[in-house]
Protein backbone atom coordinates (compact mmCIF):
# COMPACT_ATOMS: atom_id res chain seq x y z
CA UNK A 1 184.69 11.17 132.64
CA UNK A 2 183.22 12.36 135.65
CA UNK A 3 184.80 11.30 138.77
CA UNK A 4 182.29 9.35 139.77
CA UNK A 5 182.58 7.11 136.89
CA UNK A 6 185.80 5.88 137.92
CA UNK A 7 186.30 2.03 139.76
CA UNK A 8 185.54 2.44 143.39
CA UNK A 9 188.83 1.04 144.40
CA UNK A 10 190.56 4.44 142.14
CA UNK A 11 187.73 6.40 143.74
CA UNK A 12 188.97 5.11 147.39
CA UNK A 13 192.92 6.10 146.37
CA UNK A 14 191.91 9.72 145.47
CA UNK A 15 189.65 9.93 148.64
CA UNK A 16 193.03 9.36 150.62
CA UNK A 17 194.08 12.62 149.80
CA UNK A 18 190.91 14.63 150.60
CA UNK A 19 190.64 17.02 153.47
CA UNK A 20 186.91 16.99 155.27
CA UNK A 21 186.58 19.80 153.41
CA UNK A 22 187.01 17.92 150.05
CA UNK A 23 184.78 15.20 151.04
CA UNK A 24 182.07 17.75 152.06
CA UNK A 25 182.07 19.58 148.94
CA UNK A 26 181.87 16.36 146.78
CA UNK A 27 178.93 14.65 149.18
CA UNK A 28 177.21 18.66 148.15
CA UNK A 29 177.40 18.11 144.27
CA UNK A 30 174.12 16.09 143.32
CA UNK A 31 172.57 13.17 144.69
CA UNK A 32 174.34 10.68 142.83
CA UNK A 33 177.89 12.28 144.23
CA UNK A 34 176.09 12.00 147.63
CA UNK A 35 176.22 8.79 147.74
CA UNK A 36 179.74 7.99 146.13
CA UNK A 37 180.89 9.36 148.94
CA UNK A 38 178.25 9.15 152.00
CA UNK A 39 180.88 5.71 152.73
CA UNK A 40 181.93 4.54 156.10
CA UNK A 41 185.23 3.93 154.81
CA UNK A 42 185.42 7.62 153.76
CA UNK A 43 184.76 9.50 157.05
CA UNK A 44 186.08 7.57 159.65
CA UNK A 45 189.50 8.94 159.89
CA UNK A 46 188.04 11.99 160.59
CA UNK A 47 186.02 11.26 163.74
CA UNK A 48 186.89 10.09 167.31
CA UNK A 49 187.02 6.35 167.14
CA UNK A 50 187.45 6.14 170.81
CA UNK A 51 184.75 7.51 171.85
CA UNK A 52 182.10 6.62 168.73
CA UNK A 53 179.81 4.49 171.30
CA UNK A 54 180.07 7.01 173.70
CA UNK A 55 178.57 9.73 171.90
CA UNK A 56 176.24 7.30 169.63
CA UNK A 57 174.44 6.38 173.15
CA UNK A 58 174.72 9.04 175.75
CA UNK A 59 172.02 12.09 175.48
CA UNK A 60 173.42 15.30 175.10
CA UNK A 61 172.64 16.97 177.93
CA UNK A 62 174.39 20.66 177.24
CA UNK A 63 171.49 22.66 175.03
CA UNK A 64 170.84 23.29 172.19
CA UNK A 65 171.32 19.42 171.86
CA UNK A 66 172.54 17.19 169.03
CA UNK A 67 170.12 17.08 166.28
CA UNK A 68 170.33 15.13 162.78
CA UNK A 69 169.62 17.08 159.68
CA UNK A 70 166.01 16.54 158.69
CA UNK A 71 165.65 14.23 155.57
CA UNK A 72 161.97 14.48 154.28
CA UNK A 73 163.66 13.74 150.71
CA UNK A 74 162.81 10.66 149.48
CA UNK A 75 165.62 10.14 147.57
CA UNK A 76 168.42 11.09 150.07
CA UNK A 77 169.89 8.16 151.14
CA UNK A 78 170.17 7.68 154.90
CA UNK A 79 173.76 9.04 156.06
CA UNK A 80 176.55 6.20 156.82
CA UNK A 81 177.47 5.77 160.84
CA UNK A 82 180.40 7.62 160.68
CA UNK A 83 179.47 10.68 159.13
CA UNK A 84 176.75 10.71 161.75
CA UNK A 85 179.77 10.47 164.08
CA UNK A 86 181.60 13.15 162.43
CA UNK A 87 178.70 15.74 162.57
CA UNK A 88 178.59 14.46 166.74
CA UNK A 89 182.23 15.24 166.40
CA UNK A 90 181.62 18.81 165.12
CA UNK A 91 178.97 19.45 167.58
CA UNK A 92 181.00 18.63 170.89
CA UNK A 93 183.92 20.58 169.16
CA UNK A 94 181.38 23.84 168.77
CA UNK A 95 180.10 23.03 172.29
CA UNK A 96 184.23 23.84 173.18
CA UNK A 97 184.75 26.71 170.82
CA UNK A 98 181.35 28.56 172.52
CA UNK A 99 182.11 28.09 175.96
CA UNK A 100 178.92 25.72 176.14
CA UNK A 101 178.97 23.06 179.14
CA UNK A 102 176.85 21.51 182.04
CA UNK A 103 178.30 22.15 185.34
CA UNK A 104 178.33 19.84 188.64
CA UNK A 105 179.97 20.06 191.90
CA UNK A 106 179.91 17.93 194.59
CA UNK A 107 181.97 17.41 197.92
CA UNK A 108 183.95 14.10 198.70
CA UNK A 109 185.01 15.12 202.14
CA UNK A 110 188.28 13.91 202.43
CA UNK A 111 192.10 14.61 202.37
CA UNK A 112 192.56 14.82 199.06
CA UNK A 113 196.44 13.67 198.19
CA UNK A 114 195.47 13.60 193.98
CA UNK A 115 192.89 13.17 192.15
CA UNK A 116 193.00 11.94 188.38
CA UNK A 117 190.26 11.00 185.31
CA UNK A 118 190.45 8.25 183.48
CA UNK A 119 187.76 6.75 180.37
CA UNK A 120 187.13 3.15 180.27
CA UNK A 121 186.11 1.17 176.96
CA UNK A 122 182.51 1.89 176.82
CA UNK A 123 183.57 5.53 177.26
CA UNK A 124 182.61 6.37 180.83
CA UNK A 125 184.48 8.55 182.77
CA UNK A 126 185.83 7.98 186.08
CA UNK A 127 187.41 9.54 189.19
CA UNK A 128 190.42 8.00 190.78
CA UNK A 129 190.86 10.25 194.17
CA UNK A 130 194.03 9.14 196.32
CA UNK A 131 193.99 9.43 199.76
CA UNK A 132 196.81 8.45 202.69
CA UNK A 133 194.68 4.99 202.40
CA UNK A 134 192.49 4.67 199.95
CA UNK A 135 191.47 4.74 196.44
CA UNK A 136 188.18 6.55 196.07
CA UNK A 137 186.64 5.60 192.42
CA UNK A 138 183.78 7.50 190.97
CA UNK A 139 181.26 7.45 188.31
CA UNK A 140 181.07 10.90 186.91
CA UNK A 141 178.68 9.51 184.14
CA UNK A 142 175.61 9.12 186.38
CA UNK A 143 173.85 12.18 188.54
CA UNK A 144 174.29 12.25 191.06
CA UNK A 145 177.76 11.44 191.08
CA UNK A 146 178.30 7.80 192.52
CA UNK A 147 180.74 6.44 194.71
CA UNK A 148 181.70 3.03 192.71
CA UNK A 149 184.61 1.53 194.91
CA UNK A 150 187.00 2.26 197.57
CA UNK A 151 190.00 0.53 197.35
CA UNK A 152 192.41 0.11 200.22
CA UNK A 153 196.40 0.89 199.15
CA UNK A 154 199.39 0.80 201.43
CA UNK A 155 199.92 4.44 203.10
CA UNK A 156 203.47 5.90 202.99
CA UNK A 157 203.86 4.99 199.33
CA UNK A 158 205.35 8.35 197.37
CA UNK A 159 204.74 7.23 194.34
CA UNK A 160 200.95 5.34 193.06
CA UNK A 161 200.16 4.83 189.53
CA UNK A 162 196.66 4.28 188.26
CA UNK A 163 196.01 2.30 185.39
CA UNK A 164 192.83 1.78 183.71
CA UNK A 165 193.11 -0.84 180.73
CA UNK A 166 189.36 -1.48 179.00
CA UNK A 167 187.67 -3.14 181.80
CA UNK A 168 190.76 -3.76 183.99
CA UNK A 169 192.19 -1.92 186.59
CA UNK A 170 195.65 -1.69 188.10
CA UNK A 171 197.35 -0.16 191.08
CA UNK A 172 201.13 -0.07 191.06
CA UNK A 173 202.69 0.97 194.55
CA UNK A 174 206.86 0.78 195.09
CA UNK A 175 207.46 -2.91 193.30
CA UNK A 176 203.83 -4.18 193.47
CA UNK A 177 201.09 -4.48 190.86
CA UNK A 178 197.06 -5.59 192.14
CA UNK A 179 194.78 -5.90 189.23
CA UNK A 180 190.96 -5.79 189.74
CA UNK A 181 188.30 -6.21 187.70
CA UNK A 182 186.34 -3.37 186.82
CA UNK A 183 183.74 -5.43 185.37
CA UNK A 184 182.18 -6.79 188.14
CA UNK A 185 179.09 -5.19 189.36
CA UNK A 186 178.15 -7.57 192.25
CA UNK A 187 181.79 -7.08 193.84
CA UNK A 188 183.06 -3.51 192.75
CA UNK A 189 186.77 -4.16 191.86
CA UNK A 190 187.39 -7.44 192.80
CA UNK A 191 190.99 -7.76 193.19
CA UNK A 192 192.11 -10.63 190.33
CA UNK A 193 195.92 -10.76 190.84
CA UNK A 194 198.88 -9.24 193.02
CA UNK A 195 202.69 -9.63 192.04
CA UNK A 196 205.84 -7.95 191.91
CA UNK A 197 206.68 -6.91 188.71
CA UNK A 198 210.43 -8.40 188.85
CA UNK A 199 209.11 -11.63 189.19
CA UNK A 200 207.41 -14.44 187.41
CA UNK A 201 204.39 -15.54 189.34
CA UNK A 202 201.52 -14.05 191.57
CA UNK A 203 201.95 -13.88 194.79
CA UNK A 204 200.30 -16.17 197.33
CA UNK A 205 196.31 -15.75 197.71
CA UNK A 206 196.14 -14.63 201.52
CA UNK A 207 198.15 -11.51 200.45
CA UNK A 208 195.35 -10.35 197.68
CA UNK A 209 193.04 -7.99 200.12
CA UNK A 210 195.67 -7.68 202.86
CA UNK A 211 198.51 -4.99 203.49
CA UNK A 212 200.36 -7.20 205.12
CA UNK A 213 202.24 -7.52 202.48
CA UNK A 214 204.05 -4.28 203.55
CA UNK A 215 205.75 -6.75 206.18
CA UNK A 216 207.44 -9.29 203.60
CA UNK A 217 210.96 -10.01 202.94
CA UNK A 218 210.54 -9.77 199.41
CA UNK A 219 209.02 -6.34 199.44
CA UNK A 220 211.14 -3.64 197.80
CA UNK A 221 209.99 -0.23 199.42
CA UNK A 222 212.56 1.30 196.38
CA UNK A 223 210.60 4.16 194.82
CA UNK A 224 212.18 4.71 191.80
CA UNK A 225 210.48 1.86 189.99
CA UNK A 226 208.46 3.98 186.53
CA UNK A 227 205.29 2.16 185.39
CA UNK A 228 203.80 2.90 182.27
CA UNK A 229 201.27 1.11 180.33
CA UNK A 230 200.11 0.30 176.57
CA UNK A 231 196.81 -1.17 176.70
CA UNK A 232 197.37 -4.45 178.07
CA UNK A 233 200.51 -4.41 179.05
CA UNK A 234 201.69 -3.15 181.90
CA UNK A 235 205.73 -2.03 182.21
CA UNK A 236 207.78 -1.61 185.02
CA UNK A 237 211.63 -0.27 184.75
CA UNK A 238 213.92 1.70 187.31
CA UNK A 239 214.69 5.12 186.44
CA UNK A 240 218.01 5.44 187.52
CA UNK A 241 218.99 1.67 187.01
CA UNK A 242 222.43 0.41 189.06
CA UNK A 243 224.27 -1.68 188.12
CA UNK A 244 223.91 -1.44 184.32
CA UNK A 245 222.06 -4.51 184.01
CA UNK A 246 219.28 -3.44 185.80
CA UNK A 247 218.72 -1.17 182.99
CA UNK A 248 215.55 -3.95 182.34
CA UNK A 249 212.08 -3.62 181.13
CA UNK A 250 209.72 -6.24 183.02
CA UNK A 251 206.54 -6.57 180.87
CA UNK A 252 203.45 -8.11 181.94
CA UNK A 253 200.26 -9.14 180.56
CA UNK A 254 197.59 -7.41 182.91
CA UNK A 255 194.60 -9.17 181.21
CA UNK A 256 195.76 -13.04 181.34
CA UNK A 257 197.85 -12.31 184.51
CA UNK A 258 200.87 -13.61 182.88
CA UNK A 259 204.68 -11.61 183.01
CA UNK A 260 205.50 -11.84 179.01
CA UNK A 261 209.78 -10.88 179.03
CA UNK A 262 212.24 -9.06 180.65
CA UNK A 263 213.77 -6.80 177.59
CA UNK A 264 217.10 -5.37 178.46
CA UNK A 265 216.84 -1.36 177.47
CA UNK A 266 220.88 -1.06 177.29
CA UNK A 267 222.05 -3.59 174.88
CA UNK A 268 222.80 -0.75 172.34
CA UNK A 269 225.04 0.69 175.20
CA UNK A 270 228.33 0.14 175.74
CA UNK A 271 229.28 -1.63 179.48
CA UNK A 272 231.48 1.62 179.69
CA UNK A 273 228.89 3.47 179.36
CA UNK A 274 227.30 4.82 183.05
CA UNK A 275 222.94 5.11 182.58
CA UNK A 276 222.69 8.38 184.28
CA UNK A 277 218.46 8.08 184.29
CA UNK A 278 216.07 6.58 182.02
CA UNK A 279 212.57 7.46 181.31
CA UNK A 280 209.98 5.67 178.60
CA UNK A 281 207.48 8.17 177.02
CA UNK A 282 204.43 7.09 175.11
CA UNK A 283 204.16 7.01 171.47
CA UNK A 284 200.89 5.47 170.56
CA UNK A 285 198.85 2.97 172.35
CA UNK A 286 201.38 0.05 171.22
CA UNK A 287 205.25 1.96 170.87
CA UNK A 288 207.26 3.61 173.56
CA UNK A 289 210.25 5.90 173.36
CA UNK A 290 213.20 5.08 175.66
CA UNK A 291 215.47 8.17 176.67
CA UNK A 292 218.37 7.03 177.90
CA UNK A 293 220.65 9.57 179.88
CA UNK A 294 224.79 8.26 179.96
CA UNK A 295 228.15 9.63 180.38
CA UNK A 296 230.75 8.02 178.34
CA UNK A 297 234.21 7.46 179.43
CA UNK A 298 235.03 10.86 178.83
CA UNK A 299 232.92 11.75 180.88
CA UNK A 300 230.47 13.26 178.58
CA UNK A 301 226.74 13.45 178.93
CA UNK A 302 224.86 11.64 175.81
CA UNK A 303 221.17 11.51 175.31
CA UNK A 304 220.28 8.33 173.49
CA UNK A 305 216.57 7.38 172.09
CA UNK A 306 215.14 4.28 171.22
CA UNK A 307 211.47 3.15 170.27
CA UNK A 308 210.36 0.02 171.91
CA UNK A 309 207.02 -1.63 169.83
CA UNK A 310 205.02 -3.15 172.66
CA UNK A 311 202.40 -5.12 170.45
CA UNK A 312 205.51 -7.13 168.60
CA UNK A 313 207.93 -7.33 171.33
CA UNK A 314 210.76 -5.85 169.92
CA UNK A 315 212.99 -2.61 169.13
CA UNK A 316 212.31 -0.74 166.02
CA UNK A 317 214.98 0.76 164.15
CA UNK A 318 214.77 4.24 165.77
CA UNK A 319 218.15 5.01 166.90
CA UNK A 320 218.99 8.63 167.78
CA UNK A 321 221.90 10.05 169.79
CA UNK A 322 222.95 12.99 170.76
CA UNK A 323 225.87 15.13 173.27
CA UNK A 324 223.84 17.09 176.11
CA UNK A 325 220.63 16.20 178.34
CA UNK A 326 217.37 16.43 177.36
CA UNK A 327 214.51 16.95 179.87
CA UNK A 328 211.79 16.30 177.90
CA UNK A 329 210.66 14.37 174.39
CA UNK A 330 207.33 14.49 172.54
CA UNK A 331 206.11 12.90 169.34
CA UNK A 332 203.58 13.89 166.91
CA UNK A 333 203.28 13.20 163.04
CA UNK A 334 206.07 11.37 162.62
CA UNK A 335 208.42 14.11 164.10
CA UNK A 336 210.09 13.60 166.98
CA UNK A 337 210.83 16.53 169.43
CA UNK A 338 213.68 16.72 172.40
CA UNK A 339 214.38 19.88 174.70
CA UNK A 340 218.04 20.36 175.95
CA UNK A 341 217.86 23.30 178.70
CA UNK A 342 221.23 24.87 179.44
CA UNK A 343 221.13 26.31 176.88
CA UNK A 344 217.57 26.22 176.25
CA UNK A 345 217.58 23.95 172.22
CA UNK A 346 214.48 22.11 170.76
CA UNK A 347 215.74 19.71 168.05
CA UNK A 348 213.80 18.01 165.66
CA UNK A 349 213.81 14.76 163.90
CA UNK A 350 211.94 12.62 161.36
CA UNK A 351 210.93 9.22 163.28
CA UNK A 352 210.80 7.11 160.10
CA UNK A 353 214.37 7.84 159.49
CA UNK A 354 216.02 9.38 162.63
CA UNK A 355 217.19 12.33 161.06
CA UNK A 356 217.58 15.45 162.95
CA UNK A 357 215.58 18.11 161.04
CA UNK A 358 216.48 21.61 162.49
CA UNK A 359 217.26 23.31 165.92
CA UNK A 360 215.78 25.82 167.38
CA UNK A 361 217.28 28.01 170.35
CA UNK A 362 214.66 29.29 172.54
CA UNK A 363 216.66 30.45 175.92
CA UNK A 364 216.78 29.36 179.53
CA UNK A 365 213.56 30.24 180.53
CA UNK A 366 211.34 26.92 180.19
CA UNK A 367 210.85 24.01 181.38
CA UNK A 368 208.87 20.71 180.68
CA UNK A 369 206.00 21.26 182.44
CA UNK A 370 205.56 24.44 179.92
CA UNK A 371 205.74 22.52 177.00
CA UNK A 372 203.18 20.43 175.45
CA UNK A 373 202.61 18.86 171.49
CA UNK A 374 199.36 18.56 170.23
CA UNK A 375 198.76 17.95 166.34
CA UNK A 376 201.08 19.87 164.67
CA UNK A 377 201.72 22.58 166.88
CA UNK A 378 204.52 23.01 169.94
CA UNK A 379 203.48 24.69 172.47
CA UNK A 380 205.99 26.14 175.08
CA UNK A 381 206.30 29.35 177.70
CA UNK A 382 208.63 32.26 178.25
CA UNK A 383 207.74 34.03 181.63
CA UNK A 384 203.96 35.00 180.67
CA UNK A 385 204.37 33.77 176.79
CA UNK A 386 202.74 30.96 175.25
CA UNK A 387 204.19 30.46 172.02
CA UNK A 388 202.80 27.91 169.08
CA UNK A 389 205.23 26.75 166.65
CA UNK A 390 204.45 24.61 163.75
CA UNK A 391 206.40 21.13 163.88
CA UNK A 392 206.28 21.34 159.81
CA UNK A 393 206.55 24.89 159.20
CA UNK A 394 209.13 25.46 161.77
CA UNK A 395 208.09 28.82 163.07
CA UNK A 396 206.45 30.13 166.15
CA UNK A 397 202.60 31.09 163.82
CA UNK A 398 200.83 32.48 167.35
CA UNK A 399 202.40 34.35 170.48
CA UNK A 400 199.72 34.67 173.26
CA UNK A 401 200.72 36.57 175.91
CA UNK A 402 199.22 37.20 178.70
CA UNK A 403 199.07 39.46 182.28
CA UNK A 404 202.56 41.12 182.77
CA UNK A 405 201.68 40.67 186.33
CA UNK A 406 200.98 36.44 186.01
CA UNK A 407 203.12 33.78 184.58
CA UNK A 408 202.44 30.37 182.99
CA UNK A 409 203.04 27.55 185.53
CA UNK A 410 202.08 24.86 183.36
CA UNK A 411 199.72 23.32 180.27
CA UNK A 412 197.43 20.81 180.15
CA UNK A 413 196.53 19.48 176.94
CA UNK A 414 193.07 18.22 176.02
CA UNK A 415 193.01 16.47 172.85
CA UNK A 416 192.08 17.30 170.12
CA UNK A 417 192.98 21.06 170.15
CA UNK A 418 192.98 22.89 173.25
CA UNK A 419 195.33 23.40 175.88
CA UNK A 420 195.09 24.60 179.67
CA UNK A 421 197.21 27.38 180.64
CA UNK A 422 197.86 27.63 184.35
CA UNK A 423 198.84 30.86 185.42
CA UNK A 424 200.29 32.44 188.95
CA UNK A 425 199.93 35.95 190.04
CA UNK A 426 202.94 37.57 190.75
CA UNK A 427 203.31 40.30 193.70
CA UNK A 428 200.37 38.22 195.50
CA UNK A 429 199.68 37.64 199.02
CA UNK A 430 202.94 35.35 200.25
CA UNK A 431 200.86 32.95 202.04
CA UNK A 432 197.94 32.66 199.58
CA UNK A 433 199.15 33.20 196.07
CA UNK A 434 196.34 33.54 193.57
CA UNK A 435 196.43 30.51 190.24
CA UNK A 436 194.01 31.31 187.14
CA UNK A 437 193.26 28.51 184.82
CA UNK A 438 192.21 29.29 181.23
CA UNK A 439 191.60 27.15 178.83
CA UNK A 440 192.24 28.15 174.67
CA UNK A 441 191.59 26.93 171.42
CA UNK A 442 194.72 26.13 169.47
CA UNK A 443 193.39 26.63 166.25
CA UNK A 444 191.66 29.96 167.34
CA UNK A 445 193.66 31.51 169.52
CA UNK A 446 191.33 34.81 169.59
CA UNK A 447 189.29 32.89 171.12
CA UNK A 448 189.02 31.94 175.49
CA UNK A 449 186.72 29.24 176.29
CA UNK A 450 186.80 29.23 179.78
CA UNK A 451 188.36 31.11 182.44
CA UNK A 452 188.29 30.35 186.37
CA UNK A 453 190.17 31.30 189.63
CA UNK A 454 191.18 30.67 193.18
CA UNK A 455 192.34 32.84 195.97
CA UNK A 456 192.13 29.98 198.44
CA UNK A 457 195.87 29.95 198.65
CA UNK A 458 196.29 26.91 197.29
CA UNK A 459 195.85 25.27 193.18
CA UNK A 460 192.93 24.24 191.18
CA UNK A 461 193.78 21.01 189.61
CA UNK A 462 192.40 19.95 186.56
CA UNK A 463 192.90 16.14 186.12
CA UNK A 464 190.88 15.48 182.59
CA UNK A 465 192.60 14.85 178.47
CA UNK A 466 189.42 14.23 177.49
CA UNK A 467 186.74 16.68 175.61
CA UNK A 468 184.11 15.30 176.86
CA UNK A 469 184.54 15.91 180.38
CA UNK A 470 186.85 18.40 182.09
CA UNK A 471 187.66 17.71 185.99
CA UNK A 472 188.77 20.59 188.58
CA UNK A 473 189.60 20.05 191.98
CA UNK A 474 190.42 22.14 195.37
CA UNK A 475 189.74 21.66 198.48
CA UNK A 476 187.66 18.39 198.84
CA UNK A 477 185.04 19.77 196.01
CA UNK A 478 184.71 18.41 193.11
CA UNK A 479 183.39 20.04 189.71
CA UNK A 480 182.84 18.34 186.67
CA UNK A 481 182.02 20.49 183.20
CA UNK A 482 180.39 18.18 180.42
CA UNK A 483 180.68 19.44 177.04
CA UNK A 484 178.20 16.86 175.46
């Protein structure tokens, strides 16, 4: 019996298990395999859901250009959307691989304090640029560039958080959280909402467009408030939370405008037990991991980890704990990875049953801004190292290393496989070091895509996650490289 013959529902089972490369080879056999397989169903796991619409309807503007497979056969069947998608996926991929891109620059003239990109739900990229009053928002879809908003913020504020939520926007700034629509294309950014995340209503309508806010009793200018966000919700929690019960989650709504709980983050804890710091790091759009940092009565440091599900409202059974600090926790098929430093130890463990699955000992020499997961692979740096170790295989498979005279400040990781090594020259000029940015493909590491510098004395910044676009910033000028 060929396999074709079998009931579609077996025929979706077995397609399960196929690789692309599978799925390819049996869409090649004969026209009536072609279309057992040429299934939506079938190909979608392999593409970029996120950004389907975005590649269906922009032009491709970096040459040669997307082109579908001519089909003067008859007989062919027309291919299924998402195998068109995947082929647009492969394309923007090779557009990476061979260093193809559209370049733009332009200047924003002003005191830049950060800069960051974000994608909204119809998959249009924007620029958020900080300044000591404003938020400058651009469209980096259109050419020229266009200035879509500026949006006054309070100055003095150390720490601003951008969040960008389908079509809503929020600023969070100390205790405060304004939400805007980013819909509106008669009033750029009208501002919906404003309230402080600790309590349980908006505040009062003449504060919405005024920073006199800044004046009010019930303003907390405390900057150790840690926002974080998973998709419509909006979360607000004190790092280093005193007493213990203000080791609280506030949780929001963002799109109704409604505060949904306050979720205490230490009930697991014992009241003898002092929070040094906690953090929450993202899992997935809709589950968060909360680190807890405590010393026990014995004075002992424990790291503790817990995985909050932000779509149900409650704690899963991920329970993890551990003697010693860890700086810095990632998560990627199913495997969860912590990094002690002092001494430097990368542990392991399975997130469906919190079991710790090996150690590795790596040395002093790293820290979190030098490590990075992305698919299966770990990336971290010694000195001018950048080593890849395979979260399943548990070995270090690639060793790039790179000038003796340079080493690896920090990586950038643009999904779905390349990372952005930022590299200082050692033995420089004191007062105007030189940075190099290159960017690598993780599953061809023989390979540089891109390479740029600065002698300026000062850092390009890249501020983009995305493939499609890749942002880099110094000195009030702006350039954007498109890949599609």
């Amino acid at each position: 019996m060929a396999l074709t013959d079998l009931p579609e529902e077996i025929i979706e089972k077995i397609v399960e298990k196929f690789s692309v490369k599978d799925l390819l080879a049996c869409s090649a056999v004969s026209l009536e395999w072609r279309e057992t397989f040429n299934v939506d169903a079938f190909w979608r796991r392999f593409c970029f859901r996120e950004i389907k619409d975005y590649l269906e309807n922009t032009p491709c503007e970096v040459e040669p250009g997307f082109r579908l497979p001519e089909e003067n056969e008859v007989r062919l069947q027309p291919l299924c959307s998402w195998r068109i998608h995947y082929m647009r996926k492969v394309h923007l991929l090779n557009n990476w691989k061979n260093n193809r891109y559209s370049a733009l620059s332009f200047r924003t003239n002003l005191e830049i304090m950060s800069s960051e990109v974000k994608i909204d739900s119809d998959g249009i990229h924007w620029i958020f640029i900080m300044t000591e009053t404003a938020l400058e928002v651009w469209n980096v879809n259109t050419k020229p560039q266009l200035l879509y908003a500026q949006i006054p913020i309070f100055d003095c504020c150390p720490n601003t958080g951008v969040f960008l939520s389908g079509k809503t926007l929020v600023i969070t700034q100390w205790n405060v959280a304004s939400v805007y629509d980013f819909n509106n294309s008669s009033e750029h950014c009208k501002i919906l909402y404003r309230f402080l995340v600790e309590e349980n209503k908006h505040l009062p309508l003449r504060l919405l467009n005024s920073t006199d806010i800044l004046e009010a009793d019930f303003m907390n200018q405390d900057d150790d408030f840690r926002f974080i966000n998973f998709e419509n919700i909006l979360v607000s929690y004190k790092r280093i939370p005193n007493p213990l019960i203000d080791s609280s989650m506030h949780l929001w709504d963002v799109f109704k405008g409604v505060k949904l709980s306050v979720v205490s983050m230490s009930t697991s804890l014992s009241v003898e037990n002092e929070i040094a710091f906690t953090n929450i790091f993202r899992i997935d759009n809709s589950r968060g991991m909360i680190r807890h940092v405590f010393r026990s009565p014995d004075s002992i440091l424990y790291t503790k980890l817990v995985v909050y599900d932000f779509k149900k409202l409650k704690f899963t059974n991920i329970d993890i704990t551990f003697e010693g600090v860890t700086v810095w926790c990632g998560y990627a098929q199913d495997v969860i990875v912590t990094f002690t430093s002092h001494p430097g130890t990368i542990k392991f463990y399975s997130y469906s049953v919190g079991k710790l699955l090996w150690v590795k000992e790596i040395g002093e020499y790293t820290n979190s801004e030098q490590m990075q997961l992305i698919d299966s692979y770990l990336l971290y740096c010694m000195f001018n190292c950048l080593n890849v170790l395979d979260i399943h295989k548990q070995e270090v498979v690639y060793c790039l290393a790179f000038s003796f005279y340079s080493f690896v400040r920090r990586l950038t990781v643009i999904e779905p496989q390349f990372v952005v090594v930022w590299l200082l020259e050692r033995g420089g000029s004191p007062g105007c070091p030189t940075y190099y940015q290159e960017v690598w493909d993780i599953k061809d590491l023989n390979n540089k895509l891109l390479e740029c510098s600065s002698e300026l004395g000062y850092e390009l910044f890249s501020h983009s996650s995305s493939i499609i676009k890749q942002i880099i910033s110094h000195d009030g000028m702006l350039s954007v490289y498109t890949f599609w």
